[in-house]
Protein backbone atom coordinates (compact mmCIF):
# COMPACT_ATOMS: atom_id res chain seq x y z
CA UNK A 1 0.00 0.00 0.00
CA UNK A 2 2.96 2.52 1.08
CA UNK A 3 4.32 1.68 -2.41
CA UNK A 4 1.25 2.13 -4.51
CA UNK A 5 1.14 5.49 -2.62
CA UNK A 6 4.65 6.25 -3.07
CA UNK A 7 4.42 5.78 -6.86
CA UNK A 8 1.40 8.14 -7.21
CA UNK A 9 3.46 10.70 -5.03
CA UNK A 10 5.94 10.77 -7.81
CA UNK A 11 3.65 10.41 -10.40
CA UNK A 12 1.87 13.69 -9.55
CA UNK A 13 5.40 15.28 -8.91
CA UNK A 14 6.68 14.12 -11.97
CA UNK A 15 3.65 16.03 -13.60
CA UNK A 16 3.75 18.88 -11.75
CA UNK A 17 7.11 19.38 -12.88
CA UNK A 18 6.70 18.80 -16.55
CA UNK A 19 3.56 21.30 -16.54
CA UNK A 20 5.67 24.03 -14.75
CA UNK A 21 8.15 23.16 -17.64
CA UNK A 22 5.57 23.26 -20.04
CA UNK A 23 4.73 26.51 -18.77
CA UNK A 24 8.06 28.05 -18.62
CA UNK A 25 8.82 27.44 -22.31
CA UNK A 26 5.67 28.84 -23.27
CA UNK A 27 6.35 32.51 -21.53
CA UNK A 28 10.11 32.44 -23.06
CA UNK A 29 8.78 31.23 -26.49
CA UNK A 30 6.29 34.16 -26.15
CA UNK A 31 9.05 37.12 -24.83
CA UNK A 32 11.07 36.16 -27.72
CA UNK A 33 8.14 36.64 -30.27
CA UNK A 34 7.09 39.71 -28.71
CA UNK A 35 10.81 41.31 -28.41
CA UNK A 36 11.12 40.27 -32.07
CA UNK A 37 7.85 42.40 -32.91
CA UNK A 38 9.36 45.12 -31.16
CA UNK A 39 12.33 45.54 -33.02
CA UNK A 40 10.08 45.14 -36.62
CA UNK A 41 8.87 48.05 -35.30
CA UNK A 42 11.34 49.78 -34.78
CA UNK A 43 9.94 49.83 -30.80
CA UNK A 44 11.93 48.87 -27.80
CA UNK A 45 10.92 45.90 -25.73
CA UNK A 46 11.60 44.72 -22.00
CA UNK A 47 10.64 41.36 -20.25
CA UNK A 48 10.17 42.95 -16.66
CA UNK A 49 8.37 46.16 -16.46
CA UNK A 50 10.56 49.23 -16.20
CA UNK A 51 8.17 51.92 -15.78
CA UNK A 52 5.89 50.27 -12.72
CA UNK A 53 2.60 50.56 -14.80
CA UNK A 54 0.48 48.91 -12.32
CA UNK A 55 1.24 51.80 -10.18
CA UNK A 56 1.43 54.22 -12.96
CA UNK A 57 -2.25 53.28 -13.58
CA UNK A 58 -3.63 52.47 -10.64
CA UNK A 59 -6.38 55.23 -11.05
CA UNK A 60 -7.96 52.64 -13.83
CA UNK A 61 -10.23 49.86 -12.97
CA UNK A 62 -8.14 47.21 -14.61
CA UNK A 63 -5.07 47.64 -12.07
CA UNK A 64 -7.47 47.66 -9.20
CA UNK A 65 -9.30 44.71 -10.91
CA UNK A 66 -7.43 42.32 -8.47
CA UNK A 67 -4.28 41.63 -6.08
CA UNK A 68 -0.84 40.08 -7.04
CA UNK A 69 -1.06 42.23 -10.39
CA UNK A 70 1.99 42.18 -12.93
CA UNK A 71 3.15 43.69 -16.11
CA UNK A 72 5.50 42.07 -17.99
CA UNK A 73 6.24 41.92 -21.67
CA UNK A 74 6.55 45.45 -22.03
CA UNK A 75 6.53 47.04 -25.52
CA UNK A 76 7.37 50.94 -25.78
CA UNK A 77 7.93 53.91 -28.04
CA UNK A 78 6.63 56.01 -30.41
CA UNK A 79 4.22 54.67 -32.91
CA UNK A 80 2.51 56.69 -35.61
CA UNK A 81 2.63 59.84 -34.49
CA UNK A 82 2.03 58.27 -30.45
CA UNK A 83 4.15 57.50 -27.39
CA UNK A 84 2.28 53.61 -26.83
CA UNK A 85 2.86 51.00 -24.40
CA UNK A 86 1.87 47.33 -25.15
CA UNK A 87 2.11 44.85 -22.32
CA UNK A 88 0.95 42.06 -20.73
CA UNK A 89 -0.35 42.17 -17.48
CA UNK A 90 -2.26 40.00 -15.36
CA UNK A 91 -3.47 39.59 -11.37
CA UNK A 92 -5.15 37.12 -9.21
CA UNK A 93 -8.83 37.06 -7.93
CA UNK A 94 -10.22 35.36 -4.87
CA UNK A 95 -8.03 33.34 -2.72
CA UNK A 96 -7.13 29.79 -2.19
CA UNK A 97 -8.66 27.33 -4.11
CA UNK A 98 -11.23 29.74 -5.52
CA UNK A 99 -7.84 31.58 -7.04
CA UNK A 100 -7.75 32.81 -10.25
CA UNK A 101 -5.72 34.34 -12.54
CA UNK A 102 -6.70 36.78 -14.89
CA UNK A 103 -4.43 37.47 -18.20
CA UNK A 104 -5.32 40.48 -20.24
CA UNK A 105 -2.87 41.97 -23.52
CA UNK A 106 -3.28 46.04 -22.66
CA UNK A 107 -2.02 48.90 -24.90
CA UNK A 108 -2.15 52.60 -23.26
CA UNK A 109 -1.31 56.24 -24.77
CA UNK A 110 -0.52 59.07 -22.77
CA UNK A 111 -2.09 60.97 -25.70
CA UNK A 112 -3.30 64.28 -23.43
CA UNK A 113 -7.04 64.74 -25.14
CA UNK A 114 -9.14 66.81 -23.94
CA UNK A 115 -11.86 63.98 -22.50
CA UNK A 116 -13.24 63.64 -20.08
CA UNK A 117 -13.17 60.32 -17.74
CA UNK A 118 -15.12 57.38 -19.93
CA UNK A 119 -15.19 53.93 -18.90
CA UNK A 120 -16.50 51.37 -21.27
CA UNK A 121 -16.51 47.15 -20.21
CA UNK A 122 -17.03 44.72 -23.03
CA UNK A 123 -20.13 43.00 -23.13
CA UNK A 124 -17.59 39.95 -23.76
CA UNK A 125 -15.63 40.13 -20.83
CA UNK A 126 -18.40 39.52 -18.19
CA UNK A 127 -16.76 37.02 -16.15
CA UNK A 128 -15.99 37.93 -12.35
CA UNK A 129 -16.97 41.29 -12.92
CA UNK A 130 -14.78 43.97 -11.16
CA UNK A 131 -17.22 46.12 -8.97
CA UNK A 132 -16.76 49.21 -10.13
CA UNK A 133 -18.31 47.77 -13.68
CA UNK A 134 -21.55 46.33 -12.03
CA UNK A 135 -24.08 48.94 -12.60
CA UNK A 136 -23.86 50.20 -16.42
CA UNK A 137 -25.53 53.24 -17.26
CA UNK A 138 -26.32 51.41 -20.54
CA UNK A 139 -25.20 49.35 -23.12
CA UNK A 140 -23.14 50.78 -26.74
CA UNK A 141 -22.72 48.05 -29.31
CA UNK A 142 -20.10 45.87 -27.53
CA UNK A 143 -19.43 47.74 -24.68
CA UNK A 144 -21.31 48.27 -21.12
CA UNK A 145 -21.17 52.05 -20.69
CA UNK A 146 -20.33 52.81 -17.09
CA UNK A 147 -19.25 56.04 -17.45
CA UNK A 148 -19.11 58.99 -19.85
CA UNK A 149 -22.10 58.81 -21.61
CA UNK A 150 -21.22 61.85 -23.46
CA UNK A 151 -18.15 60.58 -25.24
CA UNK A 152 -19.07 56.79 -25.22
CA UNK A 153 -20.75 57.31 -29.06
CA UNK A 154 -16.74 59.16 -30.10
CA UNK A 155 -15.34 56.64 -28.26
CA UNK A 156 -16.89 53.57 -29.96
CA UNK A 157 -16.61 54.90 -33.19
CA UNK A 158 -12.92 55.09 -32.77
CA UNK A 159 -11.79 51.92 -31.64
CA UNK A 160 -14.62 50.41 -33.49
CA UNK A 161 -12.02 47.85 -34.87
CA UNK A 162 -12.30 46.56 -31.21
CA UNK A 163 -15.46 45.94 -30.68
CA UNK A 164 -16.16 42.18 -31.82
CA UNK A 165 -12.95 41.33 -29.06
CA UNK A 166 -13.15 41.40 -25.28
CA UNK A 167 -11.60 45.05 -25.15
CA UNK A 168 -12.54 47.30 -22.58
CA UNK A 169 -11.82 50.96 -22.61
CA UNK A 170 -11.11 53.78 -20.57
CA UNK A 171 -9.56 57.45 -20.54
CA UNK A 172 -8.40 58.43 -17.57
CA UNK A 173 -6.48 61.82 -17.04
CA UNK A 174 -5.46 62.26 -20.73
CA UNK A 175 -4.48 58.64 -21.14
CA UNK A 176 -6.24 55.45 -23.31
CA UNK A 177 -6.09 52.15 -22.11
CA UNK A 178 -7.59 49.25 -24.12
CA UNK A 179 -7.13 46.32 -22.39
CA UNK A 180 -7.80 42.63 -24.13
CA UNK A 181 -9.00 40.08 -21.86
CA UNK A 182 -8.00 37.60 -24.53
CA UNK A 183 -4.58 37.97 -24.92
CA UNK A 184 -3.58 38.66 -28.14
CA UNK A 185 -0.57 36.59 -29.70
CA UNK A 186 2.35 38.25 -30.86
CA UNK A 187 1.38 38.41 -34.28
CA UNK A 188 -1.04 40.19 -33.97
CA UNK A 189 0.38 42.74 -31.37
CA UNK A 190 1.61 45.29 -34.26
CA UNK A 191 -1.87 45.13 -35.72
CA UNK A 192 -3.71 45.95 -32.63
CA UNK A 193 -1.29 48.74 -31.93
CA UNK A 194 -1.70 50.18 -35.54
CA UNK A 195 -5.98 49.97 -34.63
CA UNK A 196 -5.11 51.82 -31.39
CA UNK A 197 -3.13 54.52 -33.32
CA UNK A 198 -5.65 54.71 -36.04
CA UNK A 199 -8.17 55.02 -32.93
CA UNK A 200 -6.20 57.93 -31.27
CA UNK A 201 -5.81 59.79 -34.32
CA UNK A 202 -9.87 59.55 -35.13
CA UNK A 203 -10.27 60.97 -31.34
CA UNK A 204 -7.26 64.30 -31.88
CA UNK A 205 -9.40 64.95 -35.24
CA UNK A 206 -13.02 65.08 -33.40
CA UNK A 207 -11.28 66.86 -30.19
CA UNK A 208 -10.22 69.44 -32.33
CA UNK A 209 -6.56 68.72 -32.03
CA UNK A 210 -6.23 67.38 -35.63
């Protein structure tokens, strides 16, 4: 009996090490991809986070989604005309065996418009709801509106190219974060960012700013 335990002792430590493996190759594998994407375009690119964004941010709901948050991954520069960030970032919700850990791919521009503080939740990312998204004002093609009614509509119609994903959005302060609770894989990183520029420009044009 002590042996038929024994062996399933080893067995499930023997697993456990081979998924933590498993795991390990995957993040590398996926830092390399991304850190090549960076330098297509023309973009610098760190593994750790050198510019402590979940504190940089932590006026957005995303950041205070959670505990144990983390940004990693981090993708930087000027882009079109726009000083972007790209990273991944994720944090943990609930505790013990009710943990879980939430991945999202987020891109944010300090791009100083003049709006005003709009939050906007995908109607696709619904799962374990933060509070601060649990009472929508209303609903705007793909997005809960929770606040800044006014400038949802502009909003929306900029990062329309977004709406069909899991991407919420907010302004906060000046800054745009669209954050992608399906991470996107490095392929498609430089797309996204190019949507997000596209995005930013459509919202300096209607501000005025263009």
């Amino acid at each position: 009996m002590q042996l038929v335990f024994l062996a399933i002792l080893i067995g499930a430590l023997a697993a456990g090490v081979v998924v933590l493996a498993s795991m390990g190759w995957l993040q590398r594998r996926r830092r390399i991809r991304l850190a090549r994407v960076a330098y297509g375009m023309e973009l610098r690119f760190s593994a750790r986070d050198p510019f402590e964004l979940t504190r940089r941010y932590s006026s957005f709901v995303l950041p205070a989604a959670g505990h144990s948050p983390r940004a990693e991954n981090v993708i930087y520069g000027r882009h079109k005309g726009w000083h972007l960030r790209a990273f991944d970032y994720r944090f943990e919700a609930g505790h013990g065996p009710r943990r879980l850990v939430r991945r999202y791919s987020v891109i944010v521009a300090e791009a100083d418009l003049p709006l005003p503080p709009v939050l906007m939740w995908s109607v696709a990312d619904t799962d374990h709801l933060p509070l601060a998204v649990r009472n929508p004002l209303g609903q705007l093609g793909g997005w809960l509106v929770i606040s800044g009614e006014q400038s949802a509509a502009l909003l929306a119609e900029a990062f329309a190219a977004f709406q069909k994903e899991p991407v919420d959005l907010q302004v906060d302060g000046g800054s745009v974060m669209l954050s992608s609770a399906a991470p996107w894989k490095p392929a498609d990183v430089a797309s996204r960012m190019d949507q997000a520029a596209a995005g930013l420009e459509l919202l300096r044009a209607r501000c005025g700013q263009g």
